[in-house]
N, C-alpha and C. Protein backbone atom coordinates (compact mmCIF):
# COMPACT_ATOMS: atom_id res chain seq x y z
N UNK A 1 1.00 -15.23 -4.58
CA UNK A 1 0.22 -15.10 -3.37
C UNK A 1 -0.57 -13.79 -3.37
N UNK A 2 0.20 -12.62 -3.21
CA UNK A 2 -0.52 -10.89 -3.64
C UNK A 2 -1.67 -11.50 -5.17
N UNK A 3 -1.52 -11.72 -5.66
CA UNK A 3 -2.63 -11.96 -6.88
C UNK A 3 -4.12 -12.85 -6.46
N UNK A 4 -3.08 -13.80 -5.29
CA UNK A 4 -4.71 -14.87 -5.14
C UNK A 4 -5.16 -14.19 -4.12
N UNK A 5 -4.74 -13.27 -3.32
CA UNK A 5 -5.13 -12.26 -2.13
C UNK A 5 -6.35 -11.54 -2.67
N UNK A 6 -5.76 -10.41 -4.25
CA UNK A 6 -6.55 -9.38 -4.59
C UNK A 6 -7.79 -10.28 -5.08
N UNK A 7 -7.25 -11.82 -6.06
CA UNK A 7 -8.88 -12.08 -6.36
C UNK A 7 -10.16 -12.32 -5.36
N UNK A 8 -9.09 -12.68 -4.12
CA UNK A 8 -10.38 -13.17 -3.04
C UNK A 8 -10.60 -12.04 -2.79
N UNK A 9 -10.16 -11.19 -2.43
CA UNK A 9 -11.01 -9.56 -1.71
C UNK A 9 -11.85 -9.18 -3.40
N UNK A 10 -11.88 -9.02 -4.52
CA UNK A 10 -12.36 -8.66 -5.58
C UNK A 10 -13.78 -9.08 -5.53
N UNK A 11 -13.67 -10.75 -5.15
CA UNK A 11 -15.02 -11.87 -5.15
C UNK A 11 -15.77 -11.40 -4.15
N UNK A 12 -15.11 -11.24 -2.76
CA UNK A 12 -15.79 -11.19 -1.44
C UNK A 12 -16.52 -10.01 -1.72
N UNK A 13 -16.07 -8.78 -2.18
CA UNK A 13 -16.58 -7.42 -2.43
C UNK A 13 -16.06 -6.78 -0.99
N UNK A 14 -14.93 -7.44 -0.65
CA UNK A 14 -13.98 -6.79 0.89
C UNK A 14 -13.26 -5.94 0.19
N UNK A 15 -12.50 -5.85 -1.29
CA UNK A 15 -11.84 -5.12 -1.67
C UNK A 15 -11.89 -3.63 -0.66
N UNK A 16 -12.73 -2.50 -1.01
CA UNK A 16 -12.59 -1.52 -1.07
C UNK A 16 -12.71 -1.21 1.02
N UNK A 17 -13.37 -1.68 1.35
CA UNK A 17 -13.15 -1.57 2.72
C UNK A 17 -11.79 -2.10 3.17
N UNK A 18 -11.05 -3.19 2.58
CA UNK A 18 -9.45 -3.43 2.72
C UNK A 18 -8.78 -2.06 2.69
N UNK A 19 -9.21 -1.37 1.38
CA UNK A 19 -8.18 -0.33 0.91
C UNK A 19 -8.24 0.87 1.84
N UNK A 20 -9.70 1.04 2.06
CA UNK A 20 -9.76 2.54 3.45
C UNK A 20 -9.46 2.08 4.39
N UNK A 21 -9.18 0.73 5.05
CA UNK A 21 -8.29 0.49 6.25
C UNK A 21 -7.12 0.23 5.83
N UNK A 22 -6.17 0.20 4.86
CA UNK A 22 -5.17 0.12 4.62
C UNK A 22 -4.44 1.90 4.23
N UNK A 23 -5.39 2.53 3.52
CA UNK A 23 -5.28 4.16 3.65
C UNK A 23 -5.09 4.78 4.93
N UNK A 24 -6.04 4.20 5.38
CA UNK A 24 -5.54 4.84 7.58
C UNK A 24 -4.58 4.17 7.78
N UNK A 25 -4.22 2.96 7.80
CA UNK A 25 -3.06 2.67 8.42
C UNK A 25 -1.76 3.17 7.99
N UNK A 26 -1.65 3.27 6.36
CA UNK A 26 -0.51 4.16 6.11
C UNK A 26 -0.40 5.48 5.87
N UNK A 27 -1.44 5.91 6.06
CA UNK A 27 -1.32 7.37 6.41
C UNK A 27 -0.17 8.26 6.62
N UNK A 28 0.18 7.72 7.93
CA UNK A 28 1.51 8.52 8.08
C UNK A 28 3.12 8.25 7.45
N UNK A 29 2.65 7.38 6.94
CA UNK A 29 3.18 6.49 6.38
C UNK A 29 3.75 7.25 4.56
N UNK A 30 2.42 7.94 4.17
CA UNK A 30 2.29 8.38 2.66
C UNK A 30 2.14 9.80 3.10
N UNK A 31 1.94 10.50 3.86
CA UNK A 31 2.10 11.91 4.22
C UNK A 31 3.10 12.62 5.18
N UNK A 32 3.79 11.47 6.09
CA UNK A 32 4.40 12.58 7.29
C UNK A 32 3.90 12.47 8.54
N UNK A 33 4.29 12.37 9.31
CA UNK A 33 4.44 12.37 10.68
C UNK A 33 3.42 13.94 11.36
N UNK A 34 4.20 14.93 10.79
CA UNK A 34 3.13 16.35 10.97
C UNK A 34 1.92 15.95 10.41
N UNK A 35 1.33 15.74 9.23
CA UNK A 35 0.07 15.53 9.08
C UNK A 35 -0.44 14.39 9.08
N UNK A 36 -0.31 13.67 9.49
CA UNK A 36 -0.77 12.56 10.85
C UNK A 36 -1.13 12.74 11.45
N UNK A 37 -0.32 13.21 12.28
CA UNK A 37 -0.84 13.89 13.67
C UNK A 37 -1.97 14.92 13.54
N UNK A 38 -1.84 15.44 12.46
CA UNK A 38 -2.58 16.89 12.53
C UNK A 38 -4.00 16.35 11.97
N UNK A 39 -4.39 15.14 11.09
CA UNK A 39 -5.27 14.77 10.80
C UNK A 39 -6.29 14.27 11.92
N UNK A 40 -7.34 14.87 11.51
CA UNK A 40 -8.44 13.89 12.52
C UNK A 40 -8.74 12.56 12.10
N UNK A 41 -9.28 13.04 10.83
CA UNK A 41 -9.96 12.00 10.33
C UNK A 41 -10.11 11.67 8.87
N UNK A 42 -10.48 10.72 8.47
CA UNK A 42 -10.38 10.53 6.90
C UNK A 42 -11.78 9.22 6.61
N UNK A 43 -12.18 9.94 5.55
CA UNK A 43 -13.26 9.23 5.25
C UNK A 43 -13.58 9.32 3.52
N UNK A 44 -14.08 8.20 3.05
CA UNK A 44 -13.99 7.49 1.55
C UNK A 44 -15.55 7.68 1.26
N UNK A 45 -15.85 8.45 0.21
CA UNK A 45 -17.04 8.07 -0.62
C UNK A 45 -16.96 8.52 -2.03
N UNK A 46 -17.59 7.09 -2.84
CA UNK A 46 -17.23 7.56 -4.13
C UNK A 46 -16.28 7.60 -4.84
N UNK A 47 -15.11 6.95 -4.50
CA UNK A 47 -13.63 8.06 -4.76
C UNK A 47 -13.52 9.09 -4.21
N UNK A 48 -14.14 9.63 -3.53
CA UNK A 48 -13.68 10.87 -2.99
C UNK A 48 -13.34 10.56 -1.80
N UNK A 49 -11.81 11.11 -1.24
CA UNK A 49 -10.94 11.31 -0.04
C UNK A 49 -11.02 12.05 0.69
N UNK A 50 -12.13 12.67 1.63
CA UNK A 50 -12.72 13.30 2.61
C UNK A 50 -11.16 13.62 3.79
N UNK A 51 -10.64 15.10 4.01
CA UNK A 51 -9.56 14.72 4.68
C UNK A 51 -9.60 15.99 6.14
N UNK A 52 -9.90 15.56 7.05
CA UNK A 52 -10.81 16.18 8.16
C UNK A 52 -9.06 16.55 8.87
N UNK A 53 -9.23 18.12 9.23
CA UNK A 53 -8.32 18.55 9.97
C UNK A 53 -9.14 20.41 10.23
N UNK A 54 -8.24 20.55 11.93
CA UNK A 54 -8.68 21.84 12.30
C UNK A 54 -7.41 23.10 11.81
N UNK A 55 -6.37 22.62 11.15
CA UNK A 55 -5.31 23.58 10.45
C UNK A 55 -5.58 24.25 9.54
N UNK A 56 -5.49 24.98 10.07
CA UNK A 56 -6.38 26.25 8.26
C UNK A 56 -4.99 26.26 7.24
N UNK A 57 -3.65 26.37 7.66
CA UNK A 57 -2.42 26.00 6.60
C UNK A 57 -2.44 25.01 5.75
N UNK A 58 -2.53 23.90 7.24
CA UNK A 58 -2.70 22.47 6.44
C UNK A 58 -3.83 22.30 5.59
N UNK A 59 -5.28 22.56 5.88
CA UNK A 59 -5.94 22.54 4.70
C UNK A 59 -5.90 23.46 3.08
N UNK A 60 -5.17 24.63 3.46
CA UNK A 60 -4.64 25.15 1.82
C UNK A 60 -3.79 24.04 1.47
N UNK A 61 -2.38 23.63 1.90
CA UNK A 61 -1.33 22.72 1.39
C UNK A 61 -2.17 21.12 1.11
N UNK A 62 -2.76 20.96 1.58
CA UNK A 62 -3.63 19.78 1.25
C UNK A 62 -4.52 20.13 -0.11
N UNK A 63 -5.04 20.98 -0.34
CA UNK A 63 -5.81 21.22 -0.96
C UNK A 63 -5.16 22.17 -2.96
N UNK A 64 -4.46 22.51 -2.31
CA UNK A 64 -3.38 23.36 -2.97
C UNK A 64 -2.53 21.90 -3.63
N UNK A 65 -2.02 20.63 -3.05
CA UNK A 65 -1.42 19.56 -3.67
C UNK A 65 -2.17 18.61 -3.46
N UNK A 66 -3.48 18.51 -4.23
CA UNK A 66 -4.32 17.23 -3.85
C UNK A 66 -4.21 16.43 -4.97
N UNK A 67 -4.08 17.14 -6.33
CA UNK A 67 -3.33 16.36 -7.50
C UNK A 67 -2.52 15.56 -7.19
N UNK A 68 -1.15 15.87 -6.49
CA UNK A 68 -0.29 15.78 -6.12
C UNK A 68 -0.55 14.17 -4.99
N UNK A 69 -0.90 14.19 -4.22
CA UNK A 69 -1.97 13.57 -3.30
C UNK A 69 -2.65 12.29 -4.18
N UNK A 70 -3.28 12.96 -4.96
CA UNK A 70 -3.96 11.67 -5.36
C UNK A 70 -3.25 10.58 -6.11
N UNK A 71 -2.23 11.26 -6.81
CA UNK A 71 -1.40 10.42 -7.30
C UNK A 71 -0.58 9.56 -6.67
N UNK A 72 -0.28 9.99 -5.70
CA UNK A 72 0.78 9.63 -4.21
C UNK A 72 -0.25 8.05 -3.92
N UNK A 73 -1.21 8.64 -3.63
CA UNK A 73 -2.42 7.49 -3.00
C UNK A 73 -2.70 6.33 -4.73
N UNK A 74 -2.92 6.60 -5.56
CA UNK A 74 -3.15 5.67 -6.51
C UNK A 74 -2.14 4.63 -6.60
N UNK A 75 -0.72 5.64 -6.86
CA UNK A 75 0.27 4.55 -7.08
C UNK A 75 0.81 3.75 -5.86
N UNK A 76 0.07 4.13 -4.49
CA UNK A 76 0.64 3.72 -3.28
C UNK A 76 -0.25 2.08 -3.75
N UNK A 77 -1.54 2.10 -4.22
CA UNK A 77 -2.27 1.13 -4.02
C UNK A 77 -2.41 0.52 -5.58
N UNK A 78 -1.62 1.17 -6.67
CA UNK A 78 -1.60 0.69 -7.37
C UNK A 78 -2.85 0.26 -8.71
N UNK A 79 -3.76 1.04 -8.14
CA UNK A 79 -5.11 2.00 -9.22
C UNK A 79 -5.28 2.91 -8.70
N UNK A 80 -6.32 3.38 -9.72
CA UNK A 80 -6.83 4.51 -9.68
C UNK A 80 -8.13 4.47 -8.35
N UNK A 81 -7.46 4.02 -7.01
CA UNK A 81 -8.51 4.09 -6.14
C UNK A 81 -9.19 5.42 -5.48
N UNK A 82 -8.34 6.49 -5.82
CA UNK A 82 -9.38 7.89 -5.19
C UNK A 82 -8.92 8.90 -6.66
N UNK A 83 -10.55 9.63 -6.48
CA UNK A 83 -10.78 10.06 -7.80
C UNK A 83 -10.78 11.80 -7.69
N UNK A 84 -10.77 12.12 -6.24
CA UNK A 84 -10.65 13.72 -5.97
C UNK A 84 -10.45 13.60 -4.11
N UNK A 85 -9.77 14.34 -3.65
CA UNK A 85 -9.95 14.94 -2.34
C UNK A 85 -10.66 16.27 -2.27
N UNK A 86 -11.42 16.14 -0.58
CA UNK A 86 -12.27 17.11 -0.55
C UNK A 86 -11.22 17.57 1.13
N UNK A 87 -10.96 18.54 1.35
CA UNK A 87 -10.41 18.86 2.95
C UNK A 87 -11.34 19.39 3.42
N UNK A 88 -11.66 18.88 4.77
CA UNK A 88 -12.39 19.47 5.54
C UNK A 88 -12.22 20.45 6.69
């Protein structure tokens, strides 16, 4: 069933808009409850993981483990769907 799912989103070209609403929804989910909350906003271009917050801590520790991060997010979705984070 998961296989005839990914080919129809692949065909439709829904894929990647699936995956940035599926990135917000688990969000807190793949980071924590504190930066959840603390996040504003998150936005996708390119591969790049745009990650909008007013915490000047939280953006070093975000930024400081975005390696860290991206890997978290690939294997959450199972490719290589984000290719760098940028914190905002």
């Amino acid at each position: 069933m998961k296989e005839a799912i990914n080919k129809m989103l692949e065909d439709s070209h829904w894929k990647y808009r699936y995956q940035v609403t599926k990135l917000k929804e688990d969000w807190e989910l793949l980071m924590g409850k504190t930066v959840a909350k603390h996040t504003e906003d998150l936005k996708i271009k390119d591969g790049r993981l745009y990650i909008y917050t007013n915490i000047a801590p939280l953006k070093n520790e975000l930024s400081y483990n975005k390696n860290l991060l991206i890997a978290k997010i690939n294997q959450h979705f199972g490719e290589a769907f984000i290719k760098d984070i940028v914190v905002v």
